[in-house]
PDB file of N, CA and C in Angstrom:
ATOM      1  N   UNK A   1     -29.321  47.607  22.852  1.00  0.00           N
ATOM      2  CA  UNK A   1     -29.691  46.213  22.707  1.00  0.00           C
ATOM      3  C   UNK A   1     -28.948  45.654  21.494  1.00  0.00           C
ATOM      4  N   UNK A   2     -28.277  44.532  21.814  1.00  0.00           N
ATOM      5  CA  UNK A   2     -27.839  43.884  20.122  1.00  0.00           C
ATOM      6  C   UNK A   2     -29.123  43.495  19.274  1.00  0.00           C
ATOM      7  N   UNK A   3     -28.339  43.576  18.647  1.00  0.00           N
ATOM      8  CA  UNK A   3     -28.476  43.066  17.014  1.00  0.00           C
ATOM      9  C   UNK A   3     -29.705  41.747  17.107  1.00  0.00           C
ATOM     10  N   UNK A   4     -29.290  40.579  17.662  1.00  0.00           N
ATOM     11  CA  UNK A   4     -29.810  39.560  18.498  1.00  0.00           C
ATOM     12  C   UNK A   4     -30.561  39.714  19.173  1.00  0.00           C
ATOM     13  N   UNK A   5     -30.480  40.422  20.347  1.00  0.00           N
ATOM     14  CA  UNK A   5     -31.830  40.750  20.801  1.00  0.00           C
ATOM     15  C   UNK A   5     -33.175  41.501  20.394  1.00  0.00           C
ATOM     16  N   UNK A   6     -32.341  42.251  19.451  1.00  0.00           N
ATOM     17  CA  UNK A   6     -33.496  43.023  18.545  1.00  0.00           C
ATOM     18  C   UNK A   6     -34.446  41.674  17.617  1.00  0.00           C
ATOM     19  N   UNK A   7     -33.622  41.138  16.932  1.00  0.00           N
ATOM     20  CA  UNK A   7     -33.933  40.145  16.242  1.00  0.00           C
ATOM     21  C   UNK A   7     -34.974  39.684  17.008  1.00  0.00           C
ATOM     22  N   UNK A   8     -34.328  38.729  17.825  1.00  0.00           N
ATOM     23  CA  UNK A   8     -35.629  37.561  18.805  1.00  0.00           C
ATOM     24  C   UNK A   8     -37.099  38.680  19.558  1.00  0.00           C
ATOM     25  N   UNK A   9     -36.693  39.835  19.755  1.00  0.00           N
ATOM     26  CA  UNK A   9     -38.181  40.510  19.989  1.00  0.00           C
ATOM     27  C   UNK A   9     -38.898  40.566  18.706  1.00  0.00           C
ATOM     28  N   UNK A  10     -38.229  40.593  18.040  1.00  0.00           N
ATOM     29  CA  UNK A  10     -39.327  41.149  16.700  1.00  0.00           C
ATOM     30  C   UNK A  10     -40.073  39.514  16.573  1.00  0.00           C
ATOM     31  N   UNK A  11     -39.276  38.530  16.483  1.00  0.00           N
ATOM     32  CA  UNK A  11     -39.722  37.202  16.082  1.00  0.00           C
ATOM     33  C   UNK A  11     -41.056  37.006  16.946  1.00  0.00           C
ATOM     34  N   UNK A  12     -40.081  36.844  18.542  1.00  0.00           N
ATOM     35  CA  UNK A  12     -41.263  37.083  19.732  1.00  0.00           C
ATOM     36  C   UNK A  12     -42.818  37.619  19.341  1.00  0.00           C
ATOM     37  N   UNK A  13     -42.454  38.649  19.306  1.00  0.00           N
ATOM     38  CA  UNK A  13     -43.738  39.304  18.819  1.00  0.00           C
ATOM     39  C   UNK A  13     -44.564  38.573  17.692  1.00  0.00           C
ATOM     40  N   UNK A  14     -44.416  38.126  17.060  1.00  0.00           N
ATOM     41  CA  UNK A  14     -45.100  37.222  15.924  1.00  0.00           C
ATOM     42  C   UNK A  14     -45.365  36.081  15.878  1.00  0.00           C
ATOM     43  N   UNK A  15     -44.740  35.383  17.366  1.00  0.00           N
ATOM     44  CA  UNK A  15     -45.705  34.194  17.635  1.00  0.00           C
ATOM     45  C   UNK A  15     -46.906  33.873  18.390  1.00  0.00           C
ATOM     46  N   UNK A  16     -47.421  32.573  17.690  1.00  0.00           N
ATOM     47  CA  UNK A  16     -48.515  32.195  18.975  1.00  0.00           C
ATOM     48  C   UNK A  16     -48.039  32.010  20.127  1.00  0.00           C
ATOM     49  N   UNK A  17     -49.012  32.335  21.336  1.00  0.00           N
ATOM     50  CA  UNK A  17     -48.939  32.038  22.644  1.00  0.00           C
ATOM     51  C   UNK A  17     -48.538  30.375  22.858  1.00  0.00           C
ATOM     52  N   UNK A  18     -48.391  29.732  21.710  1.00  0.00           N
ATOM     53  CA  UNK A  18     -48.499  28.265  21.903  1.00  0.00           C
ATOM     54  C   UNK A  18     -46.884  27.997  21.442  1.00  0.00           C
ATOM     55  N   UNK A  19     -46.393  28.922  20.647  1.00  0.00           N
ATOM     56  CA  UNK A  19     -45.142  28.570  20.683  1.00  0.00           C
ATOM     57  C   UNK A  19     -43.678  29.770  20.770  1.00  0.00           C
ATOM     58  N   UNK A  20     -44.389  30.227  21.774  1.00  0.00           N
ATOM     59  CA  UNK A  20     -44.054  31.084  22.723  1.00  0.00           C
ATOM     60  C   UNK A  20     -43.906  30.355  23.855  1.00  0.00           C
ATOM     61  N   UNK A  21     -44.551  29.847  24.303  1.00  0.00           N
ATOM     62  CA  UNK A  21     -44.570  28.609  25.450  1.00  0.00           C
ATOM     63  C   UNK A  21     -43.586  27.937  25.188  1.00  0.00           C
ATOM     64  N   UNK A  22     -43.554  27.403  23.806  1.00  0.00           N
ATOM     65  CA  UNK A  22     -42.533  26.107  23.490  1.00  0.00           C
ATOM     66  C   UNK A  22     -41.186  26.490  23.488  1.00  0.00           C
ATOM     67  N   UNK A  23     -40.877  27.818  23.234  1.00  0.00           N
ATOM     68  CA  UNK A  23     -39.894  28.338  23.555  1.00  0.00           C
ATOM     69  C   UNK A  23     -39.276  28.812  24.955  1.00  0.00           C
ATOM     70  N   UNK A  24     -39.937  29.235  25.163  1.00  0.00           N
ATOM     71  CA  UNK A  24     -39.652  29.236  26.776  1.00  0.00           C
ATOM     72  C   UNK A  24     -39.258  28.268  27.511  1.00  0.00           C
ATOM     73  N   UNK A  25     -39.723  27.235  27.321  1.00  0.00           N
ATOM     74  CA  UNK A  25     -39.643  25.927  27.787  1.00  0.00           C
ATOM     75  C   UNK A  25     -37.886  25.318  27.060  1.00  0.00           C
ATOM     76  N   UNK A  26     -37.743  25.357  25.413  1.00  0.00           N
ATOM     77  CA  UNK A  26     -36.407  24.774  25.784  1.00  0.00           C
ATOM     78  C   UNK A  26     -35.376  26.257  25.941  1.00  0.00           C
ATOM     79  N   UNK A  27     -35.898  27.055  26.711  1.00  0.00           N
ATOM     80  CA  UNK A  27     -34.701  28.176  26.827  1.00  0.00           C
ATOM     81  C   UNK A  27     -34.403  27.961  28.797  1.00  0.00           C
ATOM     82  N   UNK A  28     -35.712  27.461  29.154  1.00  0.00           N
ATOM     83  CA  UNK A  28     -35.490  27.096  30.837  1.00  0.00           C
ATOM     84  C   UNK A  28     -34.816  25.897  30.644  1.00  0.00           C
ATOM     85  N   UNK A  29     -34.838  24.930  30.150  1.00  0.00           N
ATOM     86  CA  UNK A  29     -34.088  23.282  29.760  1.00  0.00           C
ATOM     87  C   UNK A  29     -32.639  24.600  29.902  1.00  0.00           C
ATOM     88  N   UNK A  30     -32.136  24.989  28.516  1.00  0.00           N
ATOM     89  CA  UNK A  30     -31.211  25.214  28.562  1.00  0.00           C
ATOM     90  C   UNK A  30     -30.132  25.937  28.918  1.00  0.00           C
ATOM     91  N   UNK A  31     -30.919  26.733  29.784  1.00  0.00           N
ATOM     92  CA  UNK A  31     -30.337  27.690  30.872  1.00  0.00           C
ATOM     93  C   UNK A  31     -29.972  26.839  32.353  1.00  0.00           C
ATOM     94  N   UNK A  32     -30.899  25.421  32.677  1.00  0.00           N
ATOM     95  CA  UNK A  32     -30.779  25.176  33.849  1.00  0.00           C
ATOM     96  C   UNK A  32     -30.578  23.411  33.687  1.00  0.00           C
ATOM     97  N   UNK A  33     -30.028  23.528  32.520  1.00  0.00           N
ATOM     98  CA  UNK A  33     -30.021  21.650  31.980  1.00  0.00           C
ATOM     99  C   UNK A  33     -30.943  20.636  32.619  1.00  0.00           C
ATOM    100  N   UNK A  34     -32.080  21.295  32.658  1.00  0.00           N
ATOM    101  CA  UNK A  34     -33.353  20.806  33.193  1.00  0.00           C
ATOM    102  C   UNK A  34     -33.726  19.840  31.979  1.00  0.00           C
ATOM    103  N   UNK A  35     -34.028  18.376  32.602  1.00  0.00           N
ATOM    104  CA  UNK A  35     -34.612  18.034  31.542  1.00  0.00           C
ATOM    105  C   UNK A  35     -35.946  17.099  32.438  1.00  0.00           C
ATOM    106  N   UNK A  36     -37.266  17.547  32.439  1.00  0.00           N
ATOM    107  CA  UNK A  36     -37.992  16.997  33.234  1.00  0.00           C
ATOM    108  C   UNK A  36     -37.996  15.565  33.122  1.00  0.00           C
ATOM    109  N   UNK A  37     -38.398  14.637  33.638  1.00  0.00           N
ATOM    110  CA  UNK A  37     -38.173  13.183  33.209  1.00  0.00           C
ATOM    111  C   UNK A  37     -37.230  12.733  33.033  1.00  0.00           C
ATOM    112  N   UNK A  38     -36.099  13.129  33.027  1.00  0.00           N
ATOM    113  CA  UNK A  38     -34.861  12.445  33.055  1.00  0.00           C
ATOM    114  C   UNK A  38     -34.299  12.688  34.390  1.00  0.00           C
ATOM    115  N   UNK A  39     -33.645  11.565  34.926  1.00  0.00           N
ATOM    116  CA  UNK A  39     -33.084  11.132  36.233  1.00  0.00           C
ATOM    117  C   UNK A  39     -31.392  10.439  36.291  1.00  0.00           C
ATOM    118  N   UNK A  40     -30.405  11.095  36.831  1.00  0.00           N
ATOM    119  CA  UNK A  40     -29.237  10.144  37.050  1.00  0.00           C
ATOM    120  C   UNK A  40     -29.067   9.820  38.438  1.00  0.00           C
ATOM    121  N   UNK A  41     -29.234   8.420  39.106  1.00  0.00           N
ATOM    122  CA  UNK A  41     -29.031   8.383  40.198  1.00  0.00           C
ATOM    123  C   UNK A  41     -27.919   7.077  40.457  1.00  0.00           C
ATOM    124  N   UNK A  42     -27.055   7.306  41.380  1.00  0.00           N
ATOM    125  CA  UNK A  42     -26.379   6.525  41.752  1.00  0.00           C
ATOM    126  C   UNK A  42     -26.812   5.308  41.948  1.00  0.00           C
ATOM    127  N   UNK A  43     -26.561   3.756  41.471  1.00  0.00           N
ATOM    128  CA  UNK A  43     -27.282   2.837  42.301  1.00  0.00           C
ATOM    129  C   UNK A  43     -28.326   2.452  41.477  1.00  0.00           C
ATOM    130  N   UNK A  44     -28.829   3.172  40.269  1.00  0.00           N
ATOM    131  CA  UNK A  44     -30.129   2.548  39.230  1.00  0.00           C
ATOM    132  C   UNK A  44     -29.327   2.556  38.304  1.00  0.00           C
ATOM    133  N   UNK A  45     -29.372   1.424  37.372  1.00  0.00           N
ATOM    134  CA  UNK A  45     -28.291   1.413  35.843  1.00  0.00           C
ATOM    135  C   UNK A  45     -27.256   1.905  35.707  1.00  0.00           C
ATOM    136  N   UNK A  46     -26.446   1.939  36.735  1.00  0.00           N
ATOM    137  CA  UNK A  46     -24.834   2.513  36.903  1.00  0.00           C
ATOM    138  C   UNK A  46     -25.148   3.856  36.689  1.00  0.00           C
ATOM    139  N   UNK A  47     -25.706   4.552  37.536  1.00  0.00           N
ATOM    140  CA  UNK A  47     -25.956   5.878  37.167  1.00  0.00           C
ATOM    141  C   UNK A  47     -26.252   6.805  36.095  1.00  0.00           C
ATOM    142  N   UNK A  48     -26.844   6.015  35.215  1.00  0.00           N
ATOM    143  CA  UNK A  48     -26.802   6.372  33.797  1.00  0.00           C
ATOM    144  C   UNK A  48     -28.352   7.403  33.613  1.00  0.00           C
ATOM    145  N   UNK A  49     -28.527   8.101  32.908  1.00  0.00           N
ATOM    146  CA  UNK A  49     -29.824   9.128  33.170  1.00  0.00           C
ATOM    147  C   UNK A  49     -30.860   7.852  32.287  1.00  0.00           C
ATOM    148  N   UNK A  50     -31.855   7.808  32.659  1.00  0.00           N
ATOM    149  CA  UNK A  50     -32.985   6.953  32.811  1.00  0.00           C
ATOM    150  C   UNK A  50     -34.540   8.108  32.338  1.00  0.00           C
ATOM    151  N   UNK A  51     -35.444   7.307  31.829  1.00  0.00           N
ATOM    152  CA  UNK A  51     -36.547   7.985  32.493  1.00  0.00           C
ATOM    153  C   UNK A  51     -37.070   7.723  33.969  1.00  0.00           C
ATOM    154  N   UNK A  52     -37.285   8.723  34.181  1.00  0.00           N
ATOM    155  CA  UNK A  52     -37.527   8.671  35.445  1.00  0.00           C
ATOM    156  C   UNK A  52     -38.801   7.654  36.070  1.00  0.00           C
ATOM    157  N   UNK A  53     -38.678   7.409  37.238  1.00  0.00           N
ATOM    158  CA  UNK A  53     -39.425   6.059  37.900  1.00  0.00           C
ATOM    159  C   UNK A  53     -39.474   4.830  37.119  1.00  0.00           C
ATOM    160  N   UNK A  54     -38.401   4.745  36.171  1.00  0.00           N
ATOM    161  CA  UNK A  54     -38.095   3.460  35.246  1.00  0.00           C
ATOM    162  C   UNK A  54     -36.335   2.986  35.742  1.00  0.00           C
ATOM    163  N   UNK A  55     -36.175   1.998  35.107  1.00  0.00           N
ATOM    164  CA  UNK A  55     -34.809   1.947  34.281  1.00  0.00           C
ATOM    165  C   UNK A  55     -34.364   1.267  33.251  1.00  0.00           C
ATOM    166  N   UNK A  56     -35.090   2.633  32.195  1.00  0.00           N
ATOM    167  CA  UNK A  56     -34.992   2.246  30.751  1.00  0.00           C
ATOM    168  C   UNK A  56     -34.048   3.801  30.512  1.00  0.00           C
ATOM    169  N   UNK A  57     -32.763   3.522  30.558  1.00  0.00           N
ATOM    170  CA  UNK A  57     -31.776   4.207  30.058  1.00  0.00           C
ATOM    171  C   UNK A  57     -31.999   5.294  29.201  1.00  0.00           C
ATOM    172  N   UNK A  58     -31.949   6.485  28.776  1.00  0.00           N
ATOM    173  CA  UNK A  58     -31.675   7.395  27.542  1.00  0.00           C
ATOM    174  C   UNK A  58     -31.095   6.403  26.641  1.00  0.00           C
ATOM    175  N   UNK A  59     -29.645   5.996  26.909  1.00  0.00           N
ATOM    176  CA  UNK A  59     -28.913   5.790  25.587  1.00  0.00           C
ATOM    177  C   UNK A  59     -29.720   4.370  25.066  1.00  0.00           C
ATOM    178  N   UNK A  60     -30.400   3.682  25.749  1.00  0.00           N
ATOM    179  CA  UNK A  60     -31.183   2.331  24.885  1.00  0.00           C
ATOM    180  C   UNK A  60     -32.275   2.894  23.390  1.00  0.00           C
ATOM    181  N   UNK A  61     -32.740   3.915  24.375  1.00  0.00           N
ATOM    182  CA  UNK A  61     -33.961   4.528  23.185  1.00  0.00           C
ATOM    183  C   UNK A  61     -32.962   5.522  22.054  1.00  0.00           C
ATOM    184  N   UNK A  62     -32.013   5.746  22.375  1.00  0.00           N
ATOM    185  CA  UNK A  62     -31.395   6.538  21.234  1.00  0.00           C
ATOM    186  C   UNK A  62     -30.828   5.615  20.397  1.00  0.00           C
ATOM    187  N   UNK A  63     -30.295   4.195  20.903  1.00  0.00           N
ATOM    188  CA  UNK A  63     -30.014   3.371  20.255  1.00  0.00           C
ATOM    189  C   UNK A  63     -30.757   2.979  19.234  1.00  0.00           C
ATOM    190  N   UNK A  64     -31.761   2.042  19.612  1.00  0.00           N
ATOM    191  CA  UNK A  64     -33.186   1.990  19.053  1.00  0.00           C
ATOM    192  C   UNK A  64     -33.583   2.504  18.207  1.00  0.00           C
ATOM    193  N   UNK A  65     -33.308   4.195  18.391  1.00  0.00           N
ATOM    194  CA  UNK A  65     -33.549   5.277  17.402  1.00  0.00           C
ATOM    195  C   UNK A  65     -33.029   5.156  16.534  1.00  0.00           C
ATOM    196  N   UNK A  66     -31.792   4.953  16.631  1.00  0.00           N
ATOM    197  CA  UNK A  66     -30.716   4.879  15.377  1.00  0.00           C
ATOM    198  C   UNK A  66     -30.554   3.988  14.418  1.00  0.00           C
ATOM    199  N   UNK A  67     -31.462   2.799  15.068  1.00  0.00           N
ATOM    200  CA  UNK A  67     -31.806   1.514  14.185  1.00  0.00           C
ATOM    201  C   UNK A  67     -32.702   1.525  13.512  1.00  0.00           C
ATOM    202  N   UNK A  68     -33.293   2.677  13.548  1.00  0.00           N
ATOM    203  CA  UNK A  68     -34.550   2.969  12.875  1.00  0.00           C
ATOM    204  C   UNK A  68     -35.742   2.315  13.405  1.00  0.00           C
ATOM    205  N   UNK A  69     -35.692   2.211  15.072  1.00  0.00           N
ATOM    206  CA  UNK A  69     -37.459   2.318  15.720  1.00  0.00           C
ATOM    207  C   UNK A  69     -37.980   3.291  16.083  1.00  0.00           C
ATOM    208  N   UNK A  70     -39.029   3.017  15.076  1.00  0.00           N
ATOM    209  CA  UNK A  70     -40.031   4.440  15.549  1.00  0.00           C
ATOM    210  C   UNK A  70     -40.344   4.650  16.861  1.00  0.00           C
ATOM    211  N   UNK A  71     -41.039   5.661  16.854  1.00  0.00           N
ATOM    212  CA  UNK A  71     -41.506   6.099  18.337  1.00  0.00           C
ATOM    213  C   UNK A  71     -42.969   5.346  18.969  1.00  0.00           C
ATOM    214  N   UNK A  72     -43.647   4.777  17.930  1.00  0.00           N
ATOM    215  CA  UNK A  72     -44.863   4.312  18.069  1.00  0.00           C
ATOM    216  C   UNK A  72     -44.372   2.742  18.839  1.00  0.00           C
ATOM    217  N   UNK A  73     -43.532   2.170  18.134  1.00  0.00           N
ATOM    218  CA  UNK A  73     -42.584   1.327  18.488  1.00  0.00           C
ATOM    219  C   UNK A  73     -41.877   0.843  19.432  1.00  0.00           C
ATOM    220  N   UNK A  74     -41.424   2.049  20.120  1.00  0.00           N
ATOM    221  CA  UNK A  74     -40.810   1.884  21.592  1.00  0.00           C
ATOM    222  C   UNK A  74     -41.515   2.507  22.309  1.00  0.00           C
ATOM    223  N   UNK A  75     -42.991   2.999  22.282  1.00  0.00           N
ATOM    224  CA  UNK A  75     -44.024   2.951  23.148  1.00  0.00           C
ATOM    225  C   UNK A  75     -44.693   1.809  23.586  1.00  0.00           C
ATOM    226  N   UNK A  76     -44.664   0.850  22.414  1.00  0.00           N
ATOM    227  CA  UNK A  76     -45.511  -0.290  22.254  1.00  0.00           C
ATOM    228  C   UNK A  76     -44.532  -1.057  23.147  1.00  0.00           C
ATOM    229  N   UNK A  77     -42.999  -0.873  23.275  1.00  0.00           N
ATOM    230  CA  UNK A  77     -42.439  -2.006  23.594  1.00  0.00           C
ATOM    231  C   UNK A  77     -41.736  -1.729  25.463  1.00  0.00           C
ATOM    232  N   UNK A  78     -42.392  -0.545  25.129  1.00  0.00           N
ATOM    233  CA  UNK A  78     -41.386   0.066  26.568  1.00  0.00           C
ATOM    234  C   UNK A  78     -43.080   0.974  27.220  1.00  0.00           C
ATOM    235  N   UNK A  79     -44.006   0.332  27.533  1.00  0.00           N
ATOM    236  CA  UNK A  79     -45.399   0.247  28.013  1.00  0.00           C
ATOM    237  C   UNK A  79     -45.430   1.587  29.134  1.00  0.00           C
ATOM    238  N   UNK A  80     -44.083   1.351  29.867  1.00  0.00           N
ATOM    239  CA  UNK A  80     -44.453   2.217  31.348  1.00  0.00           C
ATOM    240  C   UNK A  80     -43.875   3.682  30.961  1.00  0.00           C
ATOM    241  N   UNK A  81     -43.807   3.854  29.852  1.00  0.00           N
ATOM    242  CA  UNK A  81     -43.213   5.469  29.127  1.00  0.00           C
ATOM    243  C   UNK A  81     -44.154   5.959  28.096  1.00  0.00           C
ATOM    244  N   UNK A  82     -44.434   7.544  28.158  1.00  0.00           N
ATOM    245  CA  UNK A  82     -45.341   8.278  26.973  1.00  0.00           C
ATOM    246  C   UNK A  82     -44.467   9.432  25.986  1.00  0.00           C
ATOM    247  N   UNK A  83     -45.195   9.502  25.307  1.00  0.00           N
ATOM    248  CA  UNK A  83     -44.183  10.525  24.406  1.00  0.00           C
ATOM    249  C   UNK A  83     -44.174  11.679  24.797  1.00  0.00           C
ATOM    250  N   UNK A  84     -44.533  12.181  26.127  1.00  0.00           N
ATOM    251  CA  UNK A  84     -43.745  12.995  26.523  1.00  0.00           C
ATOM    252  C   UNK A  84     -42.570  13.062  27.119  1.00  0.00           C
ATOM    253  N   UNK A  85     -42.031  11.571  27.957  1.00  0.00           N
ATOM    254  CA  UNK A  85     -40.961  11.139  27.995  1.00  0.00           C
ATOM    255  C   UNK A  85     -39.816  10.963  27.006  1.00  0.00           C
ATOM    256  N   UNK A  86     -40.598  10.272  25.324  1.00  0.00           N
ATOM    257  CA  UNK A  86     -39.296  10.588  24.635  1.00  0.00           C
ATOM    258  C   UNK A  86     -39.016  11.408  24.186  1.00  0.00           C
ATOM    259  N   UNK A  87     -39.538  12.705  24.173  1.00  0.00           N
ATOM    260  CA  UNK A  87     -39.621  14.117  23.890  1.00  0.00           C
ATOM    261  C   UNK A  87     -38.261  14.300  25.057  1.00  0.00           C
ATOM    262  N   UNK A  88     -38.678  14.200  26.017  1.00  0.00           N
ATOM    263  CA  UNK A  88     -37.845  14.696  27.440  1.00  0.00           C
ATOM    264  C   UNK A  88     -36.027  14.053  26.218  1.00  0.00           C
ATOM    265  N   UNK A  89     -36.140  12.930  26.740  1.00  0.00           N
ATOM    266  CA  UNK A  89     -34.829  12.048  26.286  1.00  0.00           C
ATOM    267  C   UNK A  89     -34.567  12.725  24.810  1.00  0.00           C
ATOM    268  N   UNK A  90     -34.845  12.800  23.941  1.00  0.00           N
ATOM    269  CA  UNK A  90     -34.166  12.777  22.531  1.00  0.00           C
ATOM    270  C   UNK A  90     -33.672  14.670  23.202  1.00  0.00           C
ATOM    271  N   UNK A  91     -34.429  15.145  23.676  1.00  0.00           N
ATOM    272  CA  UNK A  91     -33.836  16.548  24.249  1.00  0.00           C
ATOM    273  C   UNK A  91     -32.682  16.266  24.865  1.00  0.00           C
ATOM    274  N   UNK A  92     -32.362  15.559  25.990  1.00  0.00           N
ATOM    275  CA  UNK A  92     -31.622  14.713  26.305  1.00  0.00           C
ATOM    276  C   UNK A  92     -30.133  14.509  25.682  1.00  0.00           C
ATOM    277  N   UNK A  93     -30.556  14.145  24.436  1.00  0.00           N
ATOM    278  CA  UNK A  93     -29.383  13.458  23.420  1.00  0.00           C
ATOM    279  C   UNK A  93     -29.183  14.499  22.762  1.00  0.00           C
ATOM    280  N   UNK A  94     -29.908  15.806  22.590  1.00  0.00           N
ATOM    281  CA  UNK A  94     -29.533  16.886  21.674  1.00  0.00           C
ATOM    282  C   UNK A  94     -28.154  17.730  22.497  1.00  0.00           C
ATOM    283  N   UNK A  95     -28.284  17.726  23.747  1.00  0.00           N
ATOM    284  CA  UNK A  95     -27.557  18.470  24.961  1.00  0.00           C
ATOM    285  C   UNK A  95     -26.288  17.364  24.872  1.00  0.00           C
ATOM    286  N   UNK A  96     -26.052  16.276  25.223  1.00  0.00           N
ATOM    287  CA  UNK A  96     -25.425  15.019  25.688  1.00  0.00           C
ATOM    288  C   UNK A  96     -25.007  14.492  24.781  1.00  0.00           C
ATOM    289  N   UNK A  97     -25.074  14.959  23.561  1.00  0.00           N
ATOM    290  CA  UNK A  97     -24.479  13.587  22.211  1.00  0.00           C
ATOM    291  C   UNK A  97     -23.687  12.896  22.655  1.00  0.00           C
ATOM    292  N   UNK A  98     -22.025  13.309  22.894  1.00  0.00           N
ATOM    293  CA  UNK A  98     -21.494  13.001  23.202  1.00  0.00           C
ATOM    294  C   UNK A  98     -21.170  11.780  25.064  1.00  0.00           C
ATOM    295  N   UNK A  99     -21.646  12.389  25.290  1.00  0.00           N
ATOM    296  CA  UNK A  99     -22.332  10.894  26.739  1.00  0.00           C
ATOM    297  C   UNK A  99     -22.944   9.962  26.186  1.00  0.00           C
ATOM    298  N   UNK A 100     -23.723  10.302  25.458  1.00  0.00           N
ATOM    299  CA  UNK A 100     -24.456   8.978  25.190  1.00  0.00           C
ATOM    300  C   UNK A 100     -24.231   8.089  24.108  1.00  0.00           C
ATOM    301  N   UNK A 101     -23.651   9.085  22.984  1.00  0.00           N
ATOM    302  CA  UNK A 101     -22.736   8.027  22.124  1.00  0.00           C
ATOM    303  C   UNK A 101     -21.524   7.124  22.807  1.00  0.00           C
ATOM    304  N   UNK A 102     -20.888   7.582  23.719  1.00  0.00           N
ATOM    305  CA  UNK A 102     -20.374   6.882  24.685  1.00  0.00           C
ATOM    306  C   UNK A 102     -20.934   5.420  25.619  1.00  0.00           C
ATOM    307  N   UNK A 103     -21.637   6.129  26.044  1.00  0.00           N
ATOM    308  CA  UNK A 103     -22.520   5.515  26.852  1.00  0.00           C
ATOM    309  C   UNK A 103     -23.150   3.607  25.685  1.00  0.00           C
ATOM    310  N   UNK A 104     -23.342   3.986  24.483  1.00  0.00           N
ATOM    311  CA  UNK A 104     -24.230   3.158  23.478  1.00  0.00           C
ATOM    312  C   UNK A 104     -22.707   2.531  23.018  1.00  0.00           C
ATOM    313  N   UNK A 105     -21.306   2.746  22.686  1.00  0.00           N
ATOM    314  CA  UNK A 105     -20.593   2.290  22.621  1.00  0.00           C
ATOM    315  C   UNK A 105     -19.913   1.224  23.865  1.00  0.00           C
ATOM    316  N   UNK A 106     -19.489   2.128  24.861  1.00  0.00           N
ATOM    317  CA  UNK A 106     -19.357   1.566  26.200  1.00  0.00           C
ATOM    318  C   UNK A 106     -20.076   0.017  26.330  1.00  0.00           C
ATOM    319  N   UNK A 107     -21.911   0.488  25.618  1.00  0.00           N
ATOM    320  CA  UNK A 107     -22.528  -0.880  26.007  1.00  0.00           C
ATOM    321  C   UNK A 107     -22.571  -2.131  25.055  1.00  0.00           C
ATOM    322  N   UNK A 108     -21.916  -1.904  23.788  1.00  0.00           N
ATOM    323  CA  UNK A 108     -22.038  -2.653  22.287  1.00  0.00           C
ATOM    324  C   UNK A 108     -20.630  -3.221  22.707  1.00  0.00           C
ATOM    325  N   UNK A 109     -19.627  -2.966  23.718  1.00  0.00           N
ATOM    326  CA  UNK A 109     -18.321  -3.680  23.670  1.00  0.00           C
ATOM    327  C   UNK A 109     -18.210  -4.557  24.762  1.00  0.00           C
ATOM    328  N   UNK A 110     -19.417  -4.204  25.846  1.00  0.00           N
ATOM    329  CA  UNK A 110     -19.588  -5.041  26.819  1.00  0.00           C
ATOM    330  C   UNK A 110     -19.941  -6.417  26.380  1.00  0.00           C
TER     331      UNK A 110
END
């Protein structure tokens, strides 16, 4: 076994079941670029990944983000989304920087 794998069992072993879970969870995201709640479909916002059953874009709320709105903020203002959605998205933008800094440029020159 490497070095690495030795490592992450020992860690393993010393967490809670609660974030043991949480791990698991972004190791399935990032094994299968699963990101629940996020959607790209042809035909909704130029295909741009969205939360899902919306079309409120990823790159708007990262925008937003960057302007310094909180999260309490673009709950209040974006009603039909919960923070488990922007959980989903800022995951989203951790994978994608690059798309979506694109994407937020692309839309500031339009």
């Amino acid at each position: 076994m490497s070095t690495a794998l030795q490592e992450a069992t020992e860690l393993i072993a010393r967490m809670t079941p609660a974030e043991k879970a949480q791990l698991l969870q972004w190791v399935v995201r990032d094994l299968g670029d699963a990101f629940p709640g996020i959607e790209s479909r042809p035909g909704i916002c130029g295909g741009e990944p969205c939360i899902i059953r919306t079309r409120i874009p990823v790159w708007i709320l990262e925008q937003a983000r960057r302007q310094g709105v909180g999260e309490s903020d673009l709950l209040r203002s974006y009603p039909s989304i919960t923070a488990g959605d922007l959980a989903n998205a800022w995951a989203f933008v951790r994978r994608y920087s690059a798309e979506i800094d694109l994407q937020i440029r692309e839309n500031e020159e339009a």
